[in-house]
PDB file of N, CA and C in Angstrom:
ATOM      1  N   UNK A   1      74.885  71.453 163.614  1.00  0.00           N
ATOM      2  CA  UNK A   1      75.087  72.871 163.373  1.00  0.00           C
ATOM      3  C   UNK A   1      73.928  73.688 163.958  1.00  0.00           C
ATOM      4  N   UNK A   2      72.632  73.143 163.950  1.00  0.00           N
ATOM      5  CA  UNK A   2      71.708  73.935 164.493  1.00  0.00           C
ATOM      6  C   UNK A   2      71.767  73.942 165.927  1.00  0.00           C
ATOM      7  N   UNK A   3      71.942  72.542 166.594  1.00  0.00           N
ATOM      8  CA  UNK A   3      71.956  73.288 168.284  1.00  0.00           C
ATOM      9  C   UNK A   3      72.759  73.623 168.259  1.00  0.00           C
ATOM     10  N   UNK A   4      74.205  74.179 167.963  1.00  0.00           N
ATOM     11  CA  UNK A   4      74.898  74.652 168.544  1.00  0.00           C
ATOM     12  C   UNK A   4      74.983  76.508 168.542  1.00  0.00           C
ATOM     13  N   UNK A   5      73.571  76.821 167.429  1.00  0.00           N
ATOM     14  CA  UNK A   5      72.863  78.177 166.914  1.00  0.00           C
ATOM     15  C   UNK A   5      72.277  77.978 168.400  1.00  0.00           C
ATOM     16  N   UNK A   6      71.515  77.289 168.699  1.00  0.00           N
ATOM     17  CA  UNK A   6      70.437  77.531 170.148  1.00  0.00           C
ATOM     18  C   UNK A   6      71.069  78.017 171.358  1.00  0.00           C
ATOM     19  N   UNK A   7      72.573  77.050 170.942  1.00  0.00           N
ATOM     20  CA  UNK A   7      73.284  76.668 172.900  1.00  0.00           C
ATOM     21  C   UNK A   7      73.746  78.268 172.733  1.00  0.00           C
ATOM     22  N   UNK A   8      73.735  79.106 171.534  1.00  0.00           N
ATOM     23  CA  UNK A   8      74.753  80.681 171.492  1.00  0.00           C
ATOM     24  C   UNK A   8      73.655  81.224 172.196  1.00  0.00           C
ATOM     25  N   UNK A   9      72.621  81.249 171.336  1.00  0.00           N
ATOM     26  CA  UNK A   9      71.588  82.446 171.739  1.00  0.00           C
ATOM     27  C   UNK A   9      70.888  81.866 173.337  1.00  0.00           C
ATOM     28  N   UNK A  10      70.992  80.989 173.217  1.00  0.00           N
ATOM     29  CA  UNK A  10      70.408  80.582 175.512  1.00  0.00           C
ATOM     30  C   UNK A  10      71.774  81.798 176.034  1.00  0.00           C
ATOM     31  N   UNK A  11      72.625  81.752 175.900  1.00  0.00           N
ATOM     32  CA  UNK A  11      74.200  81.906 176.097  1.00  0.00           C
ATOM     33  C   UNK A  11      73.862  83.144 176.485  1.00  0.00           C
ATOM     34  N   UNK A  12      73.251  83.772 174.815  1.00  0.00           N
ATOM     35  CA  UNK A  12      73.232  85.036 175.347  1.00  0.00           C
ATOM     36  C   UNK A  12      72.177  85.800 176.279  1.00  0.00           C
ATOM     37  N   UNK A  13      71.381  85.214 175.898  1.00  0.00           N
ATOM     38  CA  UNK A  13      69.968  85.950 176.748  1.00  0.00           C
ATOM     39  C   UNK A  13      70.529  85.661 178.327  1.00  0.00           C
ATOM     40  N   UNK A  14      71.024  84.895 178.867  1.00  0.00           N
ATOM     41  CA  UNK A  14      71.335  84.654 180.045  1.00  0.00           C
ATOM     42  C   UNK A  14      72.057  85.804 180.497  1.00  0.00           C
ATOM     43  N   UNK A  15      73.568  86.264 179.849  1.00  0.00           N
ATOM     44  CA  UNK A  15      74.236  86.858 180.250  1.00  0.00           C
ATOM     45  C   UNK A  15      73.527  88.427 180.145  1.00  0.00           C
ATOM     46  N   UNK A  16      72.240  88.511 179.469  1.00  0.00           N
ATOM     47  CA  UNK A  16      71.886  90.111 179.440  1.00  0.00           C
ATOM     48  C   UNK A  16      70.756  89.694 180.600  1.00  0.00           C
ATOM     49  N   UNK A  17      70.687  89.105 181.568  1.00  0.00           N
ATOM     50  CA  UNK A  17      69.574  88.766 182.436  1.00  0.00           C
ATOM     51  C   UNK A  17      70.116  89.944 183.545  1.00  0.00           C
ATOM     52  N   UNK A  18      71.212  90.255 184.066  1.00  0.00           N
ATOM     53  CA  UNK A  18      71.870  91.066 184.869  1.00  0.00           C
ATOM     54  C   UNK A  18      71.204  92.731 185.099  1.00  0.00           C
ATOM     55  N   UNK A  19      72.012  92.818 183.524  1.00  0.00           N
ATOM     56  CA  UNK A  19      71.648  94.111 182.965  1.00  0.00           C
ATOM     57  C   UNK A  19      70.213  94.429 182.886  1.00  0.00           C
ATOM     58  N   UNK A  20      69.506  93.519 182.768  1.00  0.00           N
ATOM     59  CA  UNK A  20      67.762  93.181 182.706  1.00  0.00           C
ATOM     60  C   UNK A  20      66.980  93.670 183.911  1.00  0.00           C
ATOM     61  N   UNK A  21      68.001  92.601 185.205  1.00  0.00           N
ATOM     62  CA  UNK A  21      67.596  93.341 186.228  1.00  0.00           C
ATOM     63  C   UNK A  21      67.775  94.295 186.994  1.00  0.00           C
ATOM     64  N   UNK A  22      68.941  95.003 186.413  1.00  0.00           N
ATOM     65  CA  UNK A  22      69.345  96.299 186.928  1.00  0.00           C
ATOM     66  C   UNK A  22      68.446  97.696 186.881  1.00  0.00           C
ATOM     67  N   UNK A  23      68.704  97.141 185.303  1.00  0.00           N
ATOM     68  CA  UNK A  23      67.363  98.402 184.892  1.00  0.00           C
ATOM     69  C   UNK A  23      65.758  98.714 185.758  1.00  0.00           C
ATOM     70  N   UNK A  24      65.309  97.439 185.698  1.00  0.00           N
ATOM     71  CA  UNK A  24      63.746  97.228 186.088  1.00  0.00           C
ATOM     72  C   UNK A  24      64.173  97.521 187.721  1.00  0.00           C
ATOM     73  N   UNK A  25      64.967  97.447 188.629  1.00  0.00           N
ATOM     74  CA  UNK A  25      65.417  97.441 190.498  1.00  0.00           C
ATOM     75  C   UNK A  25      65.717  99.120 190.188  1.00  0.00           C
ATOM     76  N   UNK A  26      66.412  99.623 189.321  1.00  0.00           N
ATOM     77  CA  UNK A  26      67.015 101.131 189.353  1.00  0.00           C
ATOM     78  C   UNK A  26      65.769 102.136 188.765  1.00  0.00           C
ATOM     79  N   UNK A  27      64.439 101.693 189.026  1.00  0.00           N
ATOM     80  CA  UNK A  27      63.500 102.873 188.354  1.00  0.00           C
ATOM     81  C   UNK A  27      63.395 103.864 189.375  1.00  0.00           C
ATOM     82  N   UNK A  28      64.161 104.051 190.604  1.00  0.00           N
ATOM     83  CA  UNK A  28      63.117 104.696 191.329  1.00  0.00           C
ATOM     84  C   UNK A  28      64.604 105.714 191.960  1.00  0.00           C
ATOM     85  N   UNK A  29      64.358 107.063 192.170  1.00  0.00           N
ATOM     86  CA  UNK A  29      65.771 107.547 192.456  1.00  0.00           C
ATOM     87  C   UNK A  29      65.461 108.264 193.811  1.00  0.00           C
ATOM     88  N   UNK A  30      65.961 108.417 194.904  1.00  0.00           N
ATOM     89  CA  UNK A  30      65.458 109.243 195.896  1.00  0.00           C
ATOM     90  C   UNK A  30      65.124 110.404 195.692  1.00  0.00           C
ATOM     91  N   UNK A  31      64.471 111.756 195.984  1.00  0.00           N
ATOM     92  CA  UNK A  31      64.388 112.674 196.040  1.00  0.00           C
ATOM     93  C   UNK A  31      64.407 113.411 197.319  1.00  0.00           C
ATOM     94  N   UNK A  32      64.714 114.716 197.384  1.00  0.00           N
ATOM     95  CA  UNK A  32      65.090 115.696 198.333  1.00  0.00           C
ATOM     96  C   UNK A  32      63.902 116.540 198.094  1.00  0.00           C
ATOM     97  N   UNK A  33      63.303 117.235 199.185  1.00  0.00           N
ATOM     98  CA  UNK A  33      62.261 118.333 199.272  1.00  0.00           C
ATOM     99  C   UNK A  33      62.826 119.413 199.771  1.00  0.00           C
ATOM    100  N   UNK A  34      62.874 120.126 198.644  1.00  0.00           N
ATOM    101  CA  UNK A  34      63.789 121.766 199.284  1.00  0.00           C
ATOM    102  C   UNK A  34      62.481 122.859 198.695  1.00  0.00           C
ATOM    103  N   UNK A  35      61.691 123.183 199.851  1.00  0.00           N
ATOM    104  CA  UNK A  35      61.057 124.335 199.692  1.00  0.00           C
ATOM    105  C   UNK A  35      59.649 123.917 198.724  1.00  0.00           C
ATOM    106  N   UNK A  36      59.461 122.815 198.649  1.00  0.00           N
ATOM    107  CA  UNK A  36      58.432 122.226 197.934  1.00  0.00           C
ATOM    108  C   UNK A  36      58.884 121.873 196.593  1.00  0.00           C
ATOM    109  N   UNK A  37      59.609 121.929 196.224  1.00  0.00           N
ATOM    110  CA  UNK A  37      60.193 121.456 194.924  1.00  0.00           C
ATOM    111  C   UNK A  37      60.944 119.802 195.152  1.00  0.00           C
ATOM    112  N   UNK A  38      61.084 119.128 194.563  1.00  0.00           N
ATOM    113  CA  UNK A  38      61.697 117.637 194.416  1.00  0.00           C
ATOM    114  C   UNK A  38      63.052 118.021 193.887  1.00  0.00           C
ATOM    115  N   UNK A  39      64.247 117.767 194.058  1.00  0.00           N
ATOM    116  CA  UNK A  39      65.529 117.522 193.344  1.00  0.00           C
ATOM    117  C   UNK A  39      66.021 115.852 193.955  1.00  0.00           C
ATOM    118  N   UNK A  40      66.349 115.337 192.720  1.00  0.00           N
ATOM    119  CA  UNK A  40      67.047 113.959 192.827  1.00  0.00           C
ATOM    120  C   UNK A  40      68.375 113.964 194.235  1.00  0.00           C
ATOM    121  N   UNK A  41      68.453 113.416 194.758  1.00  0.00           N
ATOM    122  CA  UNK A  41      69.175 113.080 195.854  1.00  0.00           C
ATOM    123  C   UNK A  41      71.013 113.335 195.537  1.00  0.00           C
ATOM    124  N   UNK A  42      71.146 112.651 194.108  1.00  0.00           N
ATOM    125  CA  UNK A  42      72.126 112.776 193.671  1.00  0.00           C
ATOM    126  C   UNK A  42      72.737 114.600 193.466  1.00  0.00           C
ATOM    127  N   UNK A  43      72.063 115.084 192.926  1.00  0.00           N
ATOM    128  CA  UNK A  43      72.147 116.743 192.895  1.00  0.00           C
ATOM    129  C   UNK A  43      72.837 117.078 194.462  1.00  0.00           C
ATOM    130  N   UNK A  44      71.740 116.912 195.313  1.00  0.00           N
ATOM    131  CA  UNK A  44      71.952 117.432 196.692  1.00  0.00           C
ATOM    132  C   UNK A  44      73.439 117.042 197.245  1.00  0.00           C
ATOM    133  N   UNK A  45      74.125 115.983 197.075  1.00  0.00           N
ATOM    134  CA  UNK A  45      74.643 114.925 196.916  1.00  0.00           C
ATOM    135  C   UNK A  45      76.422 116.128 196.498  1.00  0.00           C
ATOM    136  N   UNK A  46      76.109 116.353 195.031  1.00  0.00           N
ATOM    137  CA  UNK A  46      77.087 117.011 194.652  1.00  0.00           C
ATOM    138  C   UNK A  46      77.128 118.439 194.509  1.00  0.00           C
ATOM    139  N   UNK A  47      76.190 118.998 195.368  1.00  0.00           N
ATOM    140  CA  UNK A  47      76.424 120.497 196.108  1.00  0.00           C
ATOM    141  C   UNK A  47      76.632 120.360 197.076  1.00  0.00           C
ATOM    142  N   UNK A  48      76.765 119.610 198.016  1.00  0.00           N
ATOM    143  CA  UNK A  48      77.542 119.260 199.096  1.00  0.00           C
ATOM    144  C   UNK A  48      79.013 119.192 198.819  1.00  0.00           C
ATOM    145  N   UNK A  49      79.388 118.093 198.334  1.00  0.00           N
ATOM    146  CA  UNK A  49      80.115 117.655 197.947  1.00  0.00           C
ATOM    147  C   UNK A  49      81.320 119.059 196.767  1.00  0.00           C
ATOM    148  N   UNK A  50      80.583 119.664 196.259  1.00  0.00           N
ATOM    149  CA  UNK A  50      81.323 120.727 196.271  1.00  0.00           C
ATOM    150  C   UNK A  50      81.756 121.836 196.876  1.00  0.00           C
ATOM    151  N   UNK A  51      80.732 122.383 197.780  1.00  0.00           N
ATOM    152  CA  UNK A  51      80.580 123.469 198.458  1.00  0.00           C
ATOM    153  C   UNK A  51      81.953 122.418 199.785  1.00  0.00           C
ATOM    154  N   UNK A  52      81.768 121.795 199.762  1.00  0.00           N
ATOM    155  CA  UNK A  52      83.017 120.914 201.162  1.00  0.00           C
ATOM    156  C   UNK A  52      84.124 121.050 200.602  1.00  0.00           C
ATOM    157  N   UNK A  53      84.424 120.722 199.644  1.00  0.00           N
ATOM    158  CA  UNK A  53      85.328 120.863 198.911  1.00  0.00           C
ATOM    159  C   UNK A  53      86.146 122.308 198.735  1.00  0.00           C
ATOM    160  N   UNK A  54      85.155 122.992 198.166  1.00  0.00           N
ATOM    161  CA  UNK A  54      85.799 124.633 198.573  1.00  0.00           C
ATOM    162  C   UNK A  54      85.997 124.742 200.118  1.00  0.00           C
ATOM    163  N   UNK A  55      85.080 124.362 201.289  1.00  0.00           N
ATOM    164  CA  UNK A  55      85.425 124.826 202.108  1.00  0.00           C
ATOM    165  C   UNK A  55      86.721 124.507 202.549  1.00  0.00           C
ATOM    166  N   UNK A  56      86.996 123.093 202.783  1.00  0.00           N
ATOM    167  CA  UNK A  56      88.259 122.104 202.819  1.00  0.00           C
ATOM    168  C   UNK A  56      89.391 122.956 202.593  1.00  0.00           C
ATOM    169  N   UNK A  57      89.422 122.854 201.047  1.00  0.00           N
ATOM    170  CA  UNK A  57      90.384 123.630 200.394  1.00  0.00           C
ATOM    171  C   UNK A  57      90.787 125.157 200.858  1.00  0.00           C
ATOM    172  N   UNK A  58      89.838 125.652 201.160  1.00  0.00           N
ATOM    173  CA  UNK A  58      90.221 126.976 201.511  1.00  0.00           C
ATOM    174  C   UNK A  58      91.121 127.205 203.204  1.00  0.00           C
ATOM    175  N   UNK A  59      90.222 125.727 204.107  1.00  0.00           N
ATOM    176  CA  UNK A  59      90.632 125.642 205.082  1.00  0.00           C
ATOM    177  C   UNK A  59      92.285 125.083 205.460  1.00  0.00           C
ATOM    178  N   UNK A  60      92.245 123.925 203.914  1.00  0.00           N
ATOM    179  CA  UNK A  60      93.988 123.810 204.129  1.00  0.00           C
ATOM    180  C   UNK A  60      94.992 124.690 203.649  1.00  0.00           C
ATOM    181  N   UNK A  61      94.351 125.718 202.842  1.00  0.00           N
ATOM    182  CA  UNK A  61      95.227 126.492 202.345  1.00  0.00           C
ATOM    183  C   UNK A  61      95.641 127.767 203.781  1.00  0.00           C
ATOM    184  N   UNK A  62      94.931 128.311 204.863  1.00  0.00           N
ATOM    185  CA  UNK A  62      94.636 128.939 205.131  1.00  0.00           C
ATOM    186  C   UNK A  62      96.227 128.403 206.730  1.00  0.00           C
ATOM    187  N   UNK A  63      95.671 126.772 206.590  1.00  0.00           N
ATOM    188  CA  UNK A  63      96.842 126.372 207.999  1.00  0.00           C
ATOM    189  C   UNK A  63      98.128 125.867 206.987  1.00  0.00           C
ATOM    190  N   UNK A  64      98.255 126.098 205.807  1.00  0.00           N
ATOM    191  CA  UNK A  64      99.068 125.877 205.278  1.00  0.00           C
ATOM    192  C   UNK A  64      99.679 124.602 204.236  1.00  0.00           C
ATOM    193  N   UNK A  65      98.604 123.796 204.672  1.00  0.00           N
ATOM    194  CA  UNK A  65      98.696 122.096 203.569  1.00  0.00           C
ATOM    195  C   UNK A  65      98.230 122.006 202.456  1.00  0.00           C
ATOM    196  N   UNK A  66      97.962 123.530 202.085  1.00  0.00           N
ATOM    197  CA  UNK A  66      97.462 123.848 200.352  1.00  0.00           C
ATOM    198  C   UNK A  66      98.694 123.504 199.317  1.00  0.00           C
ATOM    199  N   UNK A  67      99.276 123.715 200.016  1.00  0.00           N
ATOM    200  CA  UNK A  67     100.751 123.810 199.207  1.00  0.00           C
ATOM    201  C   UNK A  67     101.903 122.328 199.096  1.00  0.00           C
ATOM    202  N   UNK A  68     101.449 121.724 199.798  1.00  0.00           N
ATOM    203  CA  UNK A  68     101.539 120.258 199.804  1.00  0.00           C
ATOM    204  C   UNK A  68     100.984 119.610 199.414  1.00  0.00           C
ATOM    205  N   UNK A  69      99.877 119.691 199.648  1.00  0.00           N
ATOM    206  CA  UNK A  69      98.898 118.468 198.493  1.00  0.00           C
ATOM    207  C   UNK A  69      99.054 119.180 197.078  1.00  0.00           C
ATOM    208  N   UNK A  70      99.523 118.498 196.255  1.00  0.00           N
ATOM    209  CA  UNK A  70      99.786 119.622 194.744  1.00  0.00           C
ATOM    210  C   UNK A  70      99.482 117.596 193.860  1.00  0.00           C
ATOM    211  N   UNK A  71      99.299 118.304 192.845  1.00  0.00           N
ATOM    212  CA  UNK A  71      98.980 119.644 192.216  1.00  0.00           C
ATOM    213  C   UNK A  71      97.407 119.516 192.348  1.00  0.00           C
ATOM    214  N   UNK A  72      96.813 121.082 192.147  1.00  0.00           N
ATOM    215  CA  UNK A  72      95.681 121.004 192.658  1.00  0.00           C
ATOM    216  C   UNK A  72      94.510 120.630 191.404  1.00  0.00           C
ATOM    217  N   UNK A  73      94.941 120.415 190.178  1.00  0.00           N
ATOM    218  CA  UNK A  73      93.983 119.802 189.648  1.00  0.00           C
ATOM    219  C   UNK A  73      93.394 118.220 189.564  1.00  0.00           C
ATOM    220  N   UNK A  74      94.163 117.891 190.774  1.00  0.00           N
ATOM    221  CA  UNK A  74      93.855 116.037 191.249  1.00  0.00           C
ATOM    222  C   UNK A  74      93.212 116.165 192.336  1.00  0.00           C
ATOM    223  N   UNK A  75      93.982 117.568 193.118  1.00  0.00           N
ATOM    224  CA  UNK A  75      93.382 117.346 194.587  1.00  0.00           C
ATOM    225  C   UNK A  75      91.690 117.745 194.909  1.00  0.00           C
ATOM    226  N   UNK A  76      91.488 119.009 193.841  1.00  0.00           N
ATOM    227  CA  UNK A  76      89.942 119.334 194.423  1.00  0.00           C
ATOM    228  C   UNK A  76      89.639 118.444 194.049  1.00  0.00           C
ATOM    229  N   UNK A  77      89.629 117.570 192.649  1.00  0.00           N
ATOM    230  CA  UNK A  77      88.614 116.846 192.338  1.00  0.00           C
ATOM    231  C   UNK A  77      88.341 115.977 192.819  1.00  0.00           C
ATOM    232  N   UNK A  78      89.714 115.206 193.754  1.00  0.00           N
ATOM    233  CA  UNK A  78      89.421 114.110 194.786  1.00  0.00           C
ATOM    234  C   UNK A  78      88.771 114.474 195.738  1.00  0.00           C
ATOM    235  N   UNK A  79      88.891 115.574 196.686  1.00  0.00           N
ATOM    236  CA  UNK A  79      87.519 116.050 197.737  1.00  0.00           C
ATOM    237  C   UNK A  79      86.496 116.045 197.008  1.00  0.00           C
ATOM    238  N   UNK A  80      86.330 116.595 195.967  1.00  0.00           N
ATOM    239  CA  UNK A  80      84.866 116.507 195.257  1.00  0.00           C
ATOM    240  C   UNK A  80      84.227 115.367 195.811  1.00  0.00           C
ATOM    241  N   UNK A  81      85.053 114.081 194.625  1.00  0.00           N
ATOM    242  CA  UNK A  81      84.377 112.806 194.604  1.00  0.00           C
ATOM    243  C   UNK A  81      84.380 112.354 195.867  1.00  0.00           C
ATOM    244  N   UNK A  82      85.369 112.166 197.120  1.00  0.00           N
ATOM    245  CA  UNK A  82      84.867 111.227 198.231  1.00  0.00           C
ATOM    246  C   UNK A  82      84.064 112.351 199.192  1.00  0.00           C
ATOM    247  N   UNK A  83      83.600 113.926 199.068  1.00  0.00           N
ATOM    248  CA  UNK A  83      82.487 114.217 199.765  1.00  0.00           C
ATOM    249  C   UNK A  83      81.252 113.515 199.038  1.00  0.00           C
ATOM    250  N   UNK A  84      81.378 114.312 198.070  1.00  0.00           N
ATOM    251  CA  UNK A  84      80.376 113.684 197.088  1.00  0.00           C
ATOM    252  C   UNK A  84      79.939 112.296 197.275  1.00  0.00           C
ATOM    253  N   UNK A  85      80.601 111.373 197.014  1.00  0.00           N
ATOM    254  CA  UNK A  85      80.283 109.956 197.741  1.00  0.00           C
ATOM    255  C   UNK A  85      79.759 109.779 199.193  1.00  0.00           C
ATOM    256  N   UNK A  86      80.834 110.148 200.254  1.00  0.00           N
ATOM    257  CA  UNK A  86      80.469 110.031 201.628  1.00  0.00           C
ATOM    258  C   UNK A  86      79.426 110.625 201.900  1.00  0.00           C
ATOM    259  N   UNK A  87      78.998 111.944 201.021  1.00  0.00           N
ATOM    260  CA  UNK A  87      77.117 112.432 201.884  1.00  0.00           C
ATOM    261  C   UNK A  87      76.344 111.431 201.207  1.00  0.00           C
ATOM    262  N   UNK A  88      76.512 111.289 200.003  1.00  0.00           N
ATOM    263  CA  UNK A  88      75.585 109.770 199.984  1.00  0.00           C
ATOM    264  C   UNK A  88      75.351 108.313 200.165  1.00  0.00           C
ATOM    265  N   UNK A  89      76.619 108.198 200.767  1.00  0.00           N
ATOM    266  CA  UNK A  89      76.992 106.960 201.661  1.00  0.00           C
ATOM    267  C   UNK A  89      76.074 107.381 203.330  1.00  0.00           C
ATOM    268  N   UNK A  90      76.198 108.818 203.521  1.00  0.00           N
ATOM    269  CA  UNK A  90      75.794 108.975 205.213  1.00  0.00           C
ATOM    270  C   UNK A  90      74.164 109.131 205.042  1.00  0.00           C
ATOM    271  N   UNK A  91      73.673 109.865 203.450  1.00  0.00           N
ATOM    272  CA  UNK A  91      72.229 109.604 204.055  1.00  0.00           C
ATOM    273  C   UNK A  91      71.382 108.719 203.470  1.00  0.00           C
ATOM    274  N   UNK A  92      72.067 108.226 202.030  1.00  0.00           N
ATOM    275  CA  UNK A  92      71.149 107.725 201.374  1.00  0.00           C
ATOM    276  C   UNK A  92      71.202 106.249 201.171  1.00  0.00           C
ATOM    277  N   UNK A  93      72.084 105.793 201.830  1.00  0.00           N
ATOM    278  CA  UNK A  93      72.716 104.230 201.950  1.00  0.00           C
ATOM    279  C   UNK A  93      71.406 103.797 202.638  1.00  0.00           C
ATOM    280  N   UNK A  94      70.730 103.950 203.677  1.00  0.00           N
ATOM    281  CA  UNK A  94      69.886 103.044 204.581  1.00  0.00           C
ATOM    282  C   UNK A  94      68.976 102.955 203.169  1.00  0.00           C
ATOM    283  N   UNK A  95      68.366 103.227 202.224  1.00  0.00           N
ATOM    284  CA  UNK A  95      66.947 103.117 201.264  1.00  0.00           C
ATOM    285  C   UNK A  95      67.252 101.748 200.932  1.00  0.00           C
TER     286      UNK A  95
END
């Protein structure tokens, strides 16, 4: 009955070894220099990523594919997320 108390807890400490090292590899976040100030990369990231988004949107509405992609509370938010993603796939992927 007692090793089989030991073989749990090895069991577990192993499986939180992951999460262990995620934390201690993820201390460090890029930053952006706008005007002498620091903002996290991620920020920059999703003002892009929005401001594209409006533009996008305004641009398909304008040749007419606003009205096809429906409904629009799926569609901005999907430009959101893959600008949002892709500017930080284009600058911040090489770190």
């Amino acid at each position: 009955m007692c090793r089989h108390r030991l073989s749990k807890s090895v069991n577990i400490g192993v499986t939180k070894l992951p999460v262990v090292l995620a934390l201690i590899k993820s201390a460090g976040d890029p930053l952006v220099d706008v005007a002498g100030a620091y903002f996290p990369a991620w920020l920059a990231c999703m003002i892009a990523g929005s401001l594209g988004a409006w533009l996008l949107g305004e641009f398909l509405s304008r040749i007419g594919l606003a009205t096809v992609l429906r409904p629009s509370a799926i569609m901005y938010p999907s430009l959101f997320a893959a600008l949002t993603g892709g500017a930080w796939l284009i600058f911040f992927s090489a770190r």
